[in-house]
N, C-alpha and C. Protein backbone atom coordinates (compact mmCIF):
# COMPACT_ATOMS: atom_id res chain seq x y z
N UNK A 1 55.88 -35.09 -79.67
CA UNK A 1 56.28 -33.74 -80.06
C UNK A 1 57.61 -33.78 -80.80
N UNK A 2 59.04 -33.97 -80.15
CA UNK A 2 59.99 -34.33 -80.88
C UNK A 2 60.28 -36.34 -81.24
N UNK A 3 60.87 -36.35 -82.46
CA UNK A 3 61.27 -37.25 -82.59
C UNK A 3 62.78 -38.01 -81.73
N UNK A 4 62.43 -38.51 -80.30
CA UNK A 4 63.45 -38.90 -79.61
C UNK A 4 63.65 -40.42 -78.94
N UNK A 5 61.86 -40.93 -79.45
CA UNK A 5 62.50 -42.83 -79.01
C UNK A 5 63.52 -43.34 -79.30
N UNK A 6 63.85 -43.37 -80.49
CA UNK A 6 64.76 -43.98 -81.00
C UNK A 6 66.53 -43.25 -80.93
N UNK A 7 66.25 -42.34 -79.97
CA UNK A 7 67.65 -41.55 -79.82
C UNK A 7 67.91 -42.26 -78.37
N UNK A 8 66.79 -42.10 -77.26
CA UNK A 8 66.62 -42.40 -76.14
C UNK A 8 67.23 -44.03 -76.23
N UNK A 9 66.58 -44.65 -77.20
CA UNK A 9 66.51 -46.11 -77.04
C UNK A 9 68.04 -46.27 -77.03
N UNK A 10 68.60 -45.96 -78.05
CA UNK A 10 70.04 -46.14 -78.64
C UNK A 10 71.24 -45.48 -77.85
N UNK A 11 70.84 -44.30 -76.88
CA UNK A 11 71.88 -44.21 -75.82
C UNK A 11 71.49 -45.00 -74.50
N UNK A 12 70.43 -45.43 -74.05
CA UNK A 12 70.23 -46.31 -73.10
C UNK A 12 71.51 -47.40 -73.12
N UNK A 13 70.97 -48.06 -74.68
CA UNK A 13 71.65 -49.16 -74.69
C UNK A 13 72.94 -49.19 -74.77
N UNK A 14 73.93 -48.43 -75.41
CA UNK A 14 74.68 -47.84 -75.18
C UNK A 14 76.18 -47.89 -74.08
N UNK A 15 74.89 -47.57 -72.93
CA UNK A 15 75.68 -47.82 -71.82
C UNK A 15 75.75 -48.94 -71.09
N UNK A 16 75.48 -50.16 -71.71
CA UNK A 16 75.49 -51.72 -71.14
C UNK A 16 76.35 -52.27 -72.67
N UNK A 17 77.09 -51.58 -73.44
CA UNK A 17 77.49 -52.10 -74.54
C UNK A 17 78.75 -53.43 -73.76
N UNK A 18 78.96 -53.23 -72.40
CA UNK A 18 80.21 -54.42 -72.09
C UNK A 18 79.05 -55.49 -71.73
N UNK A 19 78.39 -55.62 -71.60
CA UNK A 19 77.31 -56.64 -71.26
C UNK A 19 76.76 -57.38 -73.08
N UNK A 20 78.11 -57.84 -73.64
CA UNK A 20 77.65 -58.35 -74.57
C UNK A 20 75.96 -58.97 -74.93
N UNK A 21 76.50 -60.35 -73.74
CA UNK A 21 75.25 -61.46 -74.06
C UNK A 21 74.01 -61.04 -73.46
N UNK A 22 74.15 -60.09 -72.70
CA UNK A 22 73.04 -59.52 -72.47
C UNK A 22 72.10 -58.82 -73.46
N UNK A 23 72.76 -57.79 -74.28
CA UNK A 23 72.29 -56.85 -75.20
C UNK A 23 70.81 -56.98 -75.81
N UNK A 24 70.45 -58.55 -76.63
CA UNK A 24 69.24 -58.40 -76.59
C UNK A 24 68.49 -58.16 -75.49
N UNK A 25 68.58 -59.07 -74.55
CA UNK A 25 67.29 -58.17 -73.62
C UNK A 25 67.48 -57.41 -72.83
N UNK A 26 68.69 -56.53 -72.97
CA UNK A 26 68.27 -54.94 -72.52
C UNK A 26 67.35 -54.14 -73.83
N UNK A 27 67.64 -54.66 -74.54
CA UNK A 27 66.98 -53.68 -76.00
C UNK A 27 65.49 -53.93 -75.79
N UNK A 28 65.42 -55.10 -75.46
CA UNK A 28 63.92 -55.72 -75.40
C UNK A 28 63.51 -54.86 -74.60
N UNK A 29 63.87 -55.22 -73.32
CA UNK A 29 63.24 -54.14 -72.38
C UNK A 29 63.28 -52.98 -72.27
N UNK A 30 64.39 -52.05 -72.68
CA UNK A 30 64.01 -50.74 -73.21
C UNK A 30 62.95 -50.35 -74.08
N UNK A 31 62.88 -51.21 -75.13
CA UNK A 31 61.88 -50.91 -75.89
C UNK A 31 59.92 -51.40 -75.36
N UNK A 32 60.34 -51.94 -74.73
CA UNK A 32 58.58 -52.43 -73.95
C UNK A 32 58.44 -51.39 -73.32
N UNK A 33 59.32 -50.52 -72.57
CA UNK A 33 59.17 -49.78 -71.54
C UNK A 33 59.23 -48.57 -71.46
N UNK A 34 58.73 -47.98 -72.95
CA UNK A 34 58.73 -46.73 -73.19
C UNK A 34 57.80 -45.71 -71.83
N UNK A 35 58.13 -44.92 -72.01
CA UNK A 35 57.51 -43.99 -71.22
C UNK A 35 57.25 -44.29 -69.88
N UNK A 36 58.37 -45.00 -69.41
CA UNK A 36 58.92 -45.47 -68.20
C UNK A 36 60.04 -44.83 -67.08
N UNK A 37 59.79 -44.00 -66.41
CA UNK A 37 61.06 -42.82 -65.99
C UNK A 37 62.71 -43.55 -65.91
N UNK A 38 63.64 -43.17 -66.76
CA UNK A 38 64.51 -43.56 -66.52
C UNK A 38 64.90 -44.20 -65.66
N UNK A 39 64.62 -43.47 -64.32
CA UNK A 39 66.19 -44.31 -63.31
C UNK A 39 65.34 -45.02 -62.64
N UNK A 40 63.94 -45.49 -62.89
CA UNK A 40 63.20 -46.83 -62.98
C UNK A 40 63.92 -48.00 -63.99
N UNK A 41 64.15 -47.52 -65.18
CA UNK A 41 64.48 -48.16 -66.13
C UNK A 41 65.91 -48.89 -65.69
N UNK A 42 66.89 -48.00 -65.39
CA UNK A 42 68.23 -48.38 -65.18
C UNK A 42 67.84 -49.28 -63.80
N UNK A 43 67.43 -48.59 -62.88
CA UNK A 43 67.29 -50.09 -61.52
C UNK A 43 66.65 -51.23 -61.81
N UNK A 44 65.77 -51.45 -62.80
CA UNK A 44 65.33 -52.63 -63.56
C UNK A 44 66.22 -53.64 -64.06
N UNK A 45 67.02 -52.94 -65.36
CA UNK A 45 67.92 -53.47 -65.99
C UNK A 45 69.08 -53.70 -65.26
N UNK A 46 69.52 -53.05 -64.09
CA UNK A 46 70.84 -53.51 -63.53
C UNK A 46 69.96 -54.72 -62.42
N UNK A 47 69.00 -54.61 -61.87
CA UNK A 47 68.97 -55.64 -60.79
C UNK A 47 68.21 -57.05 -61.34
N UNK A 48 67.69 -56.47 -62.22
CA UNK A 48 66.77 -57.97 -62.91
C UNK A 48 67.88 -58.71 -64.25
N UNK A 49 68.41 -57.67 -64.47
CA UNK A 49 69.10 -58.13 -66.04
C UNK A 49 70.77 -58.19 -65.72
N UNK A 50 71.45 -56.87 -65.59
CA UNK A 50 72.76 -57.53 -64.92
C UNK A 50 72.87 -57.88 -63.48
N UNK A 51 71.97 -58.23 -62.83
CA UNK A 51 72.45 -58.95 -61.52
C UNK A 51 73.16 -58.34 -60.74
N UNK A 52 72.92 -57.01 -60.58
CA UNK A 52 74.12 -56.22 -59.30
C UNK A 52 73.00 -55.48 -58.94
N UNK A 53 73.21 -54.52 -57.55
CA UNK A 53 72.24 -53.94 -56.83
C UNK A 53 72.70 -52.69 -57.43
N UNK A 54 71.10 -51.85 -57.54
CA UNK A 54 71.33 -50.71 -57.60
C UNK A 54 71.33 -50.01 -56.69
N UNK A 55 72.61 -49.31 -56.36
CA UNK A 55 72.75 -48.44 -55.82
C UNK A 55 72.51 -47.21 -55.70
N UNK A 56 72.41 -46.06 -54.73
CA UNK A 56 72.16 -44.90 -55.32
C UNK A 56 73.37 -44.20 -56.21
N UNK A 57 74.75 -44.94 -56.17
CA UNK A 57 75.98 -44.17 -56.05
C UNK A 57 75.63 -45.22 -57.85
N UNK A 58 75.43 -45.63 -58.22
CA UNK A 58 75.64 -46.71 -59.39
C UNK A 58 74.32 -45.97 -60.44
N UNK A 59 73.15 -45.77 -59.79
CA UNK A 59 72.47 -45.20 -60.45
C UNK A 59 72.38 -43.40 -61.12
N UNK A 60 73.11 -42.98 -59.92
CA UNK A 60 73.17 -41.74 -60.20
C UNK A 60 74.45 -41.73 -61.23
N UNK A 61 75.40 -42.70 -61.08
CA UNK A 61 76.90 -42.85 -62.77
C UNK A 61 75.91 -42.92 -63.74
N UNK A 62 74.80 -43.87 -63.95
CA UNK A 62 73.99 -44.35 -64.99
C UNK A 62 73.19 -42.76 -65.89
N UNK A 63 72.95 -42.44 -64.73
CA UNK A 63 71.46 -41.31 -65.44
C UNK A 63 72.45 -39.99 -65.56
N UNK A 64 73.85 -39.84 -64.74
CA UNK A 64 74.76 -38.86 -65.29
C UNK A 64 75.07 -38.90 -66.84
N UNK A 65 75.85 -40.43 -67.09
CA UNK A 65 76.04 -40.42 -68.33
C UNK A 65 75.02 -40.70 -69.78
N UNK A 66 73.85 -40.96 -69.02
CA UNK A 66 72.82 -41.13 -69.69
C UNK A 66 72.11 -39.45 -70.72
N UNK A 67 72.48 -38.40 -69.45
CA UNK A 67 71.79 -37.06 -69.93
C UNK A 67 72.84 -36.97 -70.45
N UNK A 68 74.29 -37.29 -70.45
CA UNK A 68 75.52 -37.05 -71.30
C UNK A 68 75.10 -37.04 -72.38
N UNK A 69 74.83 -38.25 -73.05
CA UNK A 69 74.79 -39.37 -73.94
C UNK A 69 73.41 -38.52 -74.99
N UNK A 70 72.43 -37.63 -74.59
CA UNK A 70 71.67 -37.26 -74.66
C UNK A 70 71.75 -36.00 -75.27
N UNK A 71 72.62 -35.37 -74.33
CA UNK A 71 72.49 -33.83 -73.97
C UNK A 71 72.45 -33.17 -76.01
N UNK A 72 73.55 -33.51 -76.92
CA UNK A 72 73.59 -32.85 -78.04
C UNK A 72 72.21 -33.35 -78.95
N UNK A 73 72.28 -34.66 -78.52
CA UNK A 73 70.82 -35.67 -79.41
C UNK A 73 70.04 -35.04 -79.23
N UNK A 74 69.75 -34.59 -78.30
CA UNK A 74 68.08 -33.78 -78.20
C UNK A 74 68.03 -32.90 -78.47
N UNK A 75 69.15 -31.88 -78.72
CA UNK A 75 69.13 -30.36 -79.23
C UNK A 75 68.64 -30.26 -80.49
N UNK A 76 69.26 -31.42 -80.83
CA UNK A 76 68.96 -31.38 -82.48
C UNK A 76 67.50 -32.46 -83.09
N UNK A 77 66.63 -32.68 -81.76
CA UNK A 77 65.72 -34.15 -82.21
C UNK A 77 64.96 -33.14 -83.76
N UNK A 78 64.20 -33.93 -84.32
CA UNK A 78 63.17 -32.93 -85.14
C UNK A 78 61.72 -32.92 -84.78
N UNK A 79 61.24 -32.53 -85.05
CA UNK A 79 59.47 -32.34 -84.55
C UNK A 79 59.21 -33.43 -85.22
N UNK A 80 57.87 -34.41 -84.47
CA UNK A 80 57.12 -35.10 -85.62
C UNK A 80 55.94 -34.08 -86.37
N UNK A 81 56.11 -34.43 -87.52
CA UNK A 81 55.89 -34.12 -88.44
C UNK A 81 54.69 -33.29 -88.45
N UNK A 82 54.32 -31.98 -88.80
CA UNK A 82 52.49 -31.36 -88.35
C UNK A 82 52.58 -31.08 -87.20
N UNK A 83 53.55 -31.31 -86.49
CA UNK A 83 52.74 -31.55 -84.60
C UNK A 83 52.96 -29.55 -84.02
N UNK A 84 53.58 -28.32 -85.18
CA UNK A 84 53.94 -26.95 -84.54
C UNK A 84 51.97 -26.59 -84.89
N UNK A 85 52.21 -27.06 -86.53
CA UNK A 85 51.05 -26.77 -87.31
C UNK A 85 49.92 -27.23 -86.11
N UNK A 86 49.67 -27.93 -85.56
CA UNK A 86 48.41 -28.27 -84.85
C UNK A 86 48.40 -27.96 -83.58
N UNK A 87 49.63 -27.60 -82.72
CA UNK A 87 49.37 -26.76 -81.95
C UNK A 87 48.74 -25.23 -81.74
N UNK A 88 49.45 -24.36 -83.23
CA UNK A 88 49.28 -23.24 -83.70
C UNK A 88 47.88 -23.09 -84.00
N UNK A 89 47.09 -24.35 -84.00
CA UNK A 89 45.74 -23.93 -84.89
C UNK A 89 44.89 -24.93 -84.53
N UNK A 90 45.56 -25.17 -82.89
CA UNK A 90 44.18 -25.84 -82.05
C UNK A 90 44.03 -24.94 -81.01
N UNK A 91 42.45 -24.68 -80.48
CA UNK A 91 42.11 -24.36 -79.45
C UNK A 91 42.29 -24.04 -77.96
N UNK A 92 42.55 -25.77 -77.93
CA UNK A 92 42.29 -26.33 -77.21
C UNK A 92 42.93 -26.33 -75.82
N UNK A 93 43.34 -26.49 -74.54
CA UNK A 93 43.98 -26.55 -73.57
C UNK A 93 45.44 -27.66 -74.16
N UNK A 94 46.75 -27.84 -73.89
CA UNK A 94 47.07 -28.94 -74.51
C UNK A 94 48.71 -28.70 -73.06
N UNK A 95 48.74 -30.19 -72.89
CA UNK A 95 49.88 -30.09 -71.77
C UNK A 95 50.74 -31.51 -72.24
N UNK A 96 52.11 -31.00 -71.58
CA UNK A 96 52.84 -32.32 -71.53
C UNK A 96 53.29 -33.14 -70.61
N UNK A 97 52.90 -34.47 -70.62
CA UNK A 97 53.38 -35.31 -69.54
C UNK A 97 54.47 -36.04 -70.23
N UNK A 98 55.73 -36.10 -69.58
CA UNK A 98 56.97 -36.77 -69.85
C UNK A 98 57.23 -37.96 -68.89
N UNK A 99 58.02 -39.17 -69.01
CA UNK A 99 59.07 -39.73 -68.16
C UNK A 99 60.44 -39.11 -67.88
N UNK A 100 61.00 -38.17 -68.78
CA UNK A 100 61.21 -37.66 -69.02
C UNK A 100 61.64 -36.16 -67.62
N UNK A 101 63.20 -35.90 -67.03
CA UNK A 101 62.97 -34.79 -65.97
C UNK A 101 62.37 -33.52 -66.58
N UNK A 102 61.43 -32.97 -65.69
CA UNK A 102 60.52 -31.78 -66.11
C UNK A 102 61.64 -30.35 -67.00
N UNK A 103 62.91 -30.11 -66.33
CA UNK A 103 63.54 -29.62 -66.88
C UNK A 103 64.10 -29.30 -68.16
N UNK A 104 64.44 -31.03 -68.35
CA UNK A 104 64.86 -31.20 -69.60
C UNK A 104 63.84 -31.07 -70.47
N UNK A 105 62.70 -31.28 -70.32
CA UNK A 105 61.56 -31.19 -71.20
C UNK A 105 61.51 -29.59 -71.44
N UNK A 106 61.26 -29.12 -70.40
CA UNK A 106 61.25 -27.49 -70.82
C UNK A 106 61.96 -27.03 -71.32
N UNK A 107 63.19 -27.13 -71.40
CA UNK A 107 64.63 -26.67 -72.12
C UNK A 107 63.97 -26.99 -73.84
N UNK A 108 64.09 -28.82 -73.84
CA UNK A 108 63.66 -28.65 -75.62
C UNK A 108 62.51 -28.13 -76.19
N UNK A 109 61.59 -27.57 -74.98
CA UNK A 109 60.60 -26.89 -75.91
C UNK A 109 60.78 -25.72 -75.87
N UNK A 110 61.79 -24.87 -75.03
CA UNK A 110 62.11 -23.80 -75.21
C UNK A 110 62.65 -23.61 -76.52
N UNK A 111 64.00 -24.58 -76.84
CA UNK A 111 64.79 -24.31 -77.67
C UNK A 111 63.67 -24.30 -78.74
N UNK A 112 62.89 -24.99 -79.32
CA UNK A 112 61.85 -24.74 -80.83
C UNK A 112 61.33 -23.40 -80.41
N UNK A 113 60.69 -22.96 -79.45
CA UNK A 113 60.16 -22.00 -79.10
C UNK A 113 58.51 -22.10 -79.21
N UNK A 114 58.17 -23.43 -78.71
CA UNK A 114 57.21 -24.25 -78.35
C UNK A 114 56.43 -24.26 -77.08
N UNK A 115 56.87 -23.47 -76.03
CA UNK A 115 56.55 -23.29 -74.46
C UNK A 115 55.34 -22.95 -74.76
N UNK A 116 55.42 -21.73 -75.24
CA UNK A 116 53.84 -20.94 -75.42
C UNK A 116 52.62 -21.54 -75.50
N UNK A 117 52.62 -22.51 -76.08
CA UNK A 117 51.87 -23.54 -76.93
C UNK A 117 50.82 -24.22 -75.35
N UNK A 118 51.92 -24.55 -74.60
CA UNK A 118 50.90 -25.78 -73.01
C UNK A 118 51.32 -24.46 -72.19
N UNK A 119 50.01 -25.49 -71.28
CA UNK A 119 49.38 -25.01 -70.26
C UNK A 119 50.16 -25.37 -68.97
N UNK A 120 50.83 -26.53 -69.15
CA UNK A 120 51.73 -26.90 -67.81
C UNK A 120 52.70 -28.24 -68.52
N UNK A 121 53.64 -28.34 -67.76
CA UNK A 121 54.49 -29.56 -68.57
C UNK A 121 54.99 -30.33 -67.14
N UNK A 122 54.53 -31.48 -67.26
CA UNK A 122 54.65 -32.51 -66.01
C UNK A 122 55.93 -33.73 -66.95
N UNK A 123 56.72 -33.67 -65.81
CA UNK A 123 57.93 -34.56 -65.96
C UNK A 123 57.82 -35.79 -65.27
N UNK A 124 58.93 -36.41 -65.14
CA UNK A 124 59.19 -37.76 -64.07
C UNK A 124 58.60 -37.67 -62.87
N UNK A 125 58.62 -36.25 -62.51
CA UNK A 125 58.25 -37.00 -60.74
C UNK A 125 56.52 -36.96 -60.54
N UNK A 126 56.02 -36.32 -61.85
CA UNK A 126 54.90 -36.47 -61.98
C UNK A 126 54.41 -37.96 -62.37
N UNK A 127 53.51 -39.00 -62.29
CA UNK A 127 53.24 -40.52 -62.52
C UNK A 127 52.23 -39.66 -64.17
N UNK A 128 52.47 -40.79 -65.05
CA UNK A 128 51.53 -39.90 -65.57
C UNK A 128 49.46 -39.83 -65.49
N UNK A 129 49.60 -41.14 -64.83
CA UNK A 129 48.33 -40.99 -64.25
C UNK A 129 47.54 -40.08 -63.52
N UNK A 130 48.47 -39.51 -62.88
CA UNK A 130 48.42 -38.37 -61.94
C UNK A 130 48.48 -37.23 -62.74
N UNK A 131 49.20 -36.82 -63.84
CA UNK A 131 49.06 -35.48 -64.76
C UNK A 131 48.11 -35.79 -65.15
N UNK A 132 47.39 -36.84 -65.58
CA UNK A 132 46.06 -36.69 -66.10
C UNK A 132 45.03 -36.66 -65.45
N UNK A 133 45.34 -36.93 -63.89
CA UNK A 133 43.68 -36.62 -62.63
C UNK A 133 44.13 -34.93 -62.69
N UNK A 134 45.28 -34.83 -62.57
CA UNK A 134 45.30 -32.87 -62.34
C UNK A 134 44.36 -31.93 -63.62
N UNK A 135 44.80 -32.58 -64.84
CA UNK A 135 44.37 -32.03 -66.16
C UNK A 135 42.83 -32.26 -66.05
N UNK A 136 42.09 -33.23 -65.71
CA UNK A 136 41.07 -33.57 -65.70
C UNK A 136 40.22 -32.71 -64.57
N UNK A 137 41.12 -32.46 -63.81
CA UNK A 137 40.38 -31.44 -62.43
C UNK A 137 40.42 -30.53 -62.80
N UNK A 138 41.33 -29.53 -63.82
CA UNK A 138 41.56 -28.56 -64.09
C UNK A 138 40.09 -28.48 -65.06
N UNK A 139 40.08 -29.27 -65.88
CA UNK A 139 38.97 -28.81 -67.17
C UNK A 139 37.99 -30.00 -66.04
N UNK A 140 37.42 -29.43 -65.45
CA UNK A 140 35.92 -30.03 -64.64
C UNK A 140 35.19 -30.48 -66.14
N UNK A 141 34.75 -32.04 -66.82
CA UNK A 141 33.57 -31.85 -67.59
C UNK A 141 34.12 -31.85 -68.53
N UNK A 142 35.08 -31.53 -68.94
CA UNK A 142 36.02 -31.65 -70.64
C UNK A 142 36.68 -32.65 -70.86
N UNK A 143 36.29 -33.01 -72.06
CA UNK A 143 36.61 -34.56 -72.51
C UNK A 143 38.06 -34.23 -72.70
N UNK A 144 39.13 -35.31 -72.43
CA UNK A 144 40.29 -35.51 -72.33
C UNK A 144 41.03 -36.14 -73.14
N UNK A 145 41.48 -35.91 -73.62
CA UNK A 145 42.61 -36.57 -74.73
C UNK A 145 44.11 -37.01 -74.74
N UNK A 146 44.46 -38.04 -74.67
CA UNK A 146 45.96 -38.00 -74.51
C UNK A 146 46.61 -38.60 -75.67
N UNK A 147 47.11 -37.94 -76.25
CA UNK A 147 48.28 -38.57 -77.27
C UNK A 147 49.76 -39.24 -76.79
N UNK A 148 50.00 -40.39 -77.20
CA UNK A 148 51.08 -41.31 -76.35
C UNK A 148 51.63 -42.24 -76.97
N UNK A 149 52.99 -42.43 -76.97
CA UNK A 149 53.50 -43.48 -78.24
C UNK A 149 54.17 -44.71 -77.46
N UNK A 150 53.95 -44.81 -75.86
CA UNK A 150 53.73 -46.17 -75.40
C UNK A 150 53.01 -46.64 -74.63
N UNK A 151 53.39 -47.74 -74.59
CA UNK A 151 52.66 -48.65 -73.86
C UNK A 151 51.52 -48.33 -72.36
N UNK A 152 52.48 -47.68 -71.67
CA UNK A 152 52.64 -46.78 -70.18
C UNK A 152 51.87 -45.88 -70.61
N UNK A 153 52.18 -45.38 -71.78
CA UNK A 153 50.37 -43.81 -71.74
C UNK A 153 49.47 -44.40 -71.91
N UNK A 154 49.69 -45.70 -72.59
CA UNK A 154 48.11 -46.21 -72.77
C UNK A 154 47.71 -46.33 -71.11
N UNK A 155 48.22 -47.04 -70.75
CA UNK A 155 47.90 -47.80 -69.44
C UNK A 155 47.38 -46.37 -68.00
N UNK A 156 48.17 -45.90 -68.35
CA UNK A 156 47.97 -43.62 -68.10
C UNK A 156 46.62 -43.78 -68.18
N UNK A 157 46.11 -43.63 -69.50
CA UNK A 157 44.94 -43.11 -70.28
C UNK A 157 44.16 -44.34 -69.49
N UNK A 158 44.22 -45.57 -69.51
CA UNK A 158 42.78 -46.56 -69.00
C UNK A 158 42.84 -46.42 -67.33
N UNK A 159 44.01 -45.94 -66.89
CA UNK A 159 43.75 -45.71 -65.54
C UNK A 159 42.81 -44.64 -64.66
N UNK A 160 43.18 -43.57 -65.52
CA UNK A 160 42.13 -42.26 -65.49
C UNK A 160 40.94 -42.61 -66.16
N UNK A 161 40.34 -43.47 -67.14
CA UNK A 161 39.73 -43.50 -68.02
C UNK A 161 39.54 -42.19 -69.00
N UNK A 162 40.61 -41.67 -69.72
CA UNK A 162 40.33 -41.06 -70.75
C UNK A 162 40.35 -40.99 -72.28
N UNK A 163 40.41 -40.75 -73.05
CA UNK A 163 40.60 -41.27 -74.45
C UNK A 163 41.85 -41.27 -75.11
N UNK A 164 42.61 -42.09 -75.99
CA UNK A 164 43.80 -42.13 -75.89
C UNK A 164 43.90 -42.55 -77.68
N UNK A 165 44.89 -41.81 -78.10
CA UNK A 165 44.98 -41.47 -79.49
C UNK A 165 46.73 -42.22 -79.73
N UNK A 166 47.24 -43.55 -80.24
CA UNK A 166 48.48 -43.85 -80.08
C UNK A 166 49.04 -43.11 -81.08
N UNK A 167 49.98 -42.86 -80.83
CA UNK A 167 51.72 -41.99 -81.67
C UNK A 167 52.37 -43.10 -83.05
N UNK A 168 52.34 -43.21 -83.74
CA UNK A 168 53.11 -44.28 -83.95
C UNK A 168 54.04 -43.79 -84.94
N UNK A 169 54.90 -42.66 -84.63
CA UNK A 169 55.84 -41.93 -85.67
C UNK A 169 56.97 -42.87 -85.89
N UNK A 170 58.02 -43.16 -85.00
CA UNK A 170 58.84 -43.76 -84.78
C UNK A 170 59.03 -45.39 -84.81
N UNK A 171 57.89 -45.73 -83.95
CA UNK A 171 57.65 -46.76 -84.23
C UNK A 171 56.37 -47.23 -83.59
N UNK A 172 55.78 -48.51 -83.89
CA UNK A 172 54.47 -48.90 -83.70
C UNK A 172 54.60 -49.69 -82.60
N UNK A 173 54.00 -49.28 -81.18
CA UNK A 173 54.33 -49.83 -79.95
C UNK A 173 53.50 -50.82 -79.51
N UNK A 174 51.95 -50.61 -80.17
CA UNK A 174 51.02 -51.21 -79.67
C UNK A 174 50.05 -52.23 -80.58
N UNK A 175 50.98 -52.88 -80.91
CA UNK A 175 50.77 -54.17 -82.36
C UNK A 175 49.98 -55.37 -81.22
N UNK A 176 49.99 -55.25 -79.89
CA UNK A 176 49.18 -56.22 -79.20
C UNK A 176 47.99 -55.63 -78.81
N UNK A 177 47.50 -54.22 -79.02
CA UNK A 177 46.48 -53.19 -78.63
C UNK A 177 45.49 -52.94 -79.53
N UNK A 178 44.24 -52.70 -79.44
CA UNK A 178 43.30 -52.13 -80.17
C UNK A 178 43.12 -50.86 -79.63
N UNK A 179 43.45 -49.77 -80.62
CA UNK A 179 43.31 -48.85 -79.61
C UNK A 179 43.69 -47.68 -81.11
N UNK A 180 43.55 -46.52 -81.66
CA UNK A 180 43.15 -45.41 -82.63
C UNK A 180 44.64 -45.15 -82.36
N UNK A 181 45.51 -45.16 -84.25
CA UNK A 181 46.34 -44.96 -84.30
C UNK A 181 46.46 -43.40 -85.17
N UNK A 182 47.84 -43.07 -84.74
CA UNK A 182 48.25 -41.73 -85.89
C UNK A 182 49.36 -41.88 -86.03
N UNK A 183 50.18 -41.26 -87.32
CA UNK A 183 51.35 -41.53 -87.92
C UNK A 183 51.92 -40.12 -87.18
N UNK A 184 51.20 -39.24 -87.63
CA UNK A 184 51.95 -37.57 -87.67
C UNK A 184 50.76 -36.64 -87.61
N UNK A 185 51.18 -35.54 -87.34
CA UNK A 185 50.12 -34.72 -87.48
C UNK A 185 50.04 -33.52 -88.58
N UNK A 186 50.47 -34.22 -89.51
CA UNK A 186 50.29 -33.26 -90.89
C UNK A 186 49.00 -33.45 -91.36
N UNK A 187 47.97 -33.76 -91.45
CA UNK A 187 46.57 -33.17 -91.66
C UNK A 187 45.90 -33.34 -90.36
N UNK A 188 45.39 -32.06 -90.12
CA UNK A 188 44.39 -31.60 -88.75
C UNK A 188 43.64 -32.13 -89.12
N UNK A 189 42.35 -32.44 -90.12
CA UNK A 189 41.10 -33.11 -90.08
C UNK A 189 41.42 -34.91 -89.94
N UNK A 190 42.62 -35.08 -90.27
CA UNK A 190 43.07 -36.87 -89.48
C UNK A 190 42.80 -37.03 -87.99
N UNK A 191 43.55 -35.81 -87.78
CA UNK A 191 44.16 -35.55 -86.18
C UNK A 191 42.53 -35.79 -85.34
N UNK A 192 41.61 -34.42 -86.13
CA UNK A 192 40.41 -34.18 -85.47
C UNK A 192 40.01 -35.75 -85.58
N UNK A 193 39.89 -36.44 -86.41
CA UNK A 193 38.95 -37.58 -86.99
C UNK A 193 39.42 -38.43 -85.82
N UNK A 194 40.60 -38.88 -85.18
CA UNK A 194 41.28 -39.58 -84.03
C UNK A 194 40.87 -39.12 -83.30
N UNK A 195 41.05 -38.09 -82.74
CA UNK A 195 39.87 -38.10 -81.30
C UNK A 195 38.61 -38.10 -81.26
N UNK A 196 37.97 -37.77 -82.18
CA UNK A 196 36.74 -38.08 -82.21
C UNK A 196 36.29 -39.78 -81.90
N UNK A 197 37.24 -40.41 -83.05
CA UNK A 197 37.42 -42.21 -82.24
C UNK A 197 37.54 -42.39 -81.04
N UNK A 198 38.70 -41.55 -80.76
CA UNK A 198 38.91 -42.27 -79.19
C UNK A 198 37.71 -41.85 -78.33
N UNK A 199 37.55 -41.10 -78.36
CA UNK A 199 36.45 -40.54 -77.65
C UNK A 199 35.35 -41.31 -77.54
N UNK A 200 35.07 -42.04 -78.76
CA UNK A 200 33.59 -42.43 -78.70
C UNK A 200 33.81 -44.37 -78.12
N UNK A 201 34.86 -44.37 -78.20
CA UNK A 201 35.67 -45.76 -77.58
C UNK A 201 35.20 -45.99 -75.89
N UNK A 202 35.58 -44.74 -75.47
CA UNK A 202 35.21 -44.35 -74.18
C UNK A 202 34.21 -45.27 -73.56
């Protein structure tokens, strides 16, 4: 919906900038680990990568200055591209699952004035496997669709078994995957033509 990997990625890292020799593989692993709930992410990288325990008192400094680090970046992310246009002039049921706290998600879709648009918006404490058994209970019998620009939605999408359409605005996550790509959603009959793939992948 907004353009924010690469905002996300770049204040993550950010905050390990004294961890010189480290730096590549925090980047590495930020970037594998898209759509991974943050303060998963930070207890990863501090106990596997810098070698100190995470604490609750260490993690909660991390994800403070992290929404810091954030807070103006996201006000201003931009839409990917088509994605108001195809809400406005789809049908369809359409919800959001984030890593992402549920809050903050609602806030930036408030600010476009985008709320209207879903049916429910599931954050971090939601798994997203789990937003998609709820969505799936909700529409008894309706084929399911998830649009997802990592790794982790894919893995979402084959866990539920539903059809899964990759993101690849920002960047291309799933160069080891076979799996129905989209750039943007500036032409709806592309958009339609992708799920119809995924679907029949199924």
């Amino acid at each position: 919906i907004l353009k924010t990997n690469l905002i996300k990625y770049r204040a993550m890292l950010s905050l390990f900038a004294e961890y010189t020799d480290l730096q590549p593989r925090i980047s590495d692993y930020i970037l594998a680990h898209g759509g991974v709930p943050r303060r998963e992410k930070f207890s990863t990288i501090l106990r596997d990568l810098v070698k100190t325990t995470p604490t609750e008192a260490l993690l909660t400094d991390y994800l403070q200055r992290y929404a810091g680090a954030l807070e103006h970046e996201l006000a201003v992310a931009p839409l990917v591209e088509g994605i108001e246009t195809f809400l406005a002039a789809d049908g369809r049921s359409v919800y959001v699952s984030s890593s992402a706290p549920e809050a903050e998600v609602a806030l930036q879709l408030a600010r476009r004035s985008l709320s209207a648009y879903f049916a429910a918006v599931y954050g971090s404490q939601t798994p997203k496997a789990e937003a998609l058994r709820q969505v799936a209970k909700a529409h008894h019998g309706a084929q399911i669709v998830f649009f997802g620009d990592a790794v982790g939605d894919l893995k979402a999408a084959q866990e539920v078994g539903v059809a899964f359409v990759a993101v690849i605005n920002e960047r291309d996550n799933f160069a080891q995957h076979d799996v129905v790509k989209l750039r943007d959603f500036t032409s709806l009959s592309e958009v339609e033509r992708s799920i119809q793939i995924a679907v029949q992948r199924l």
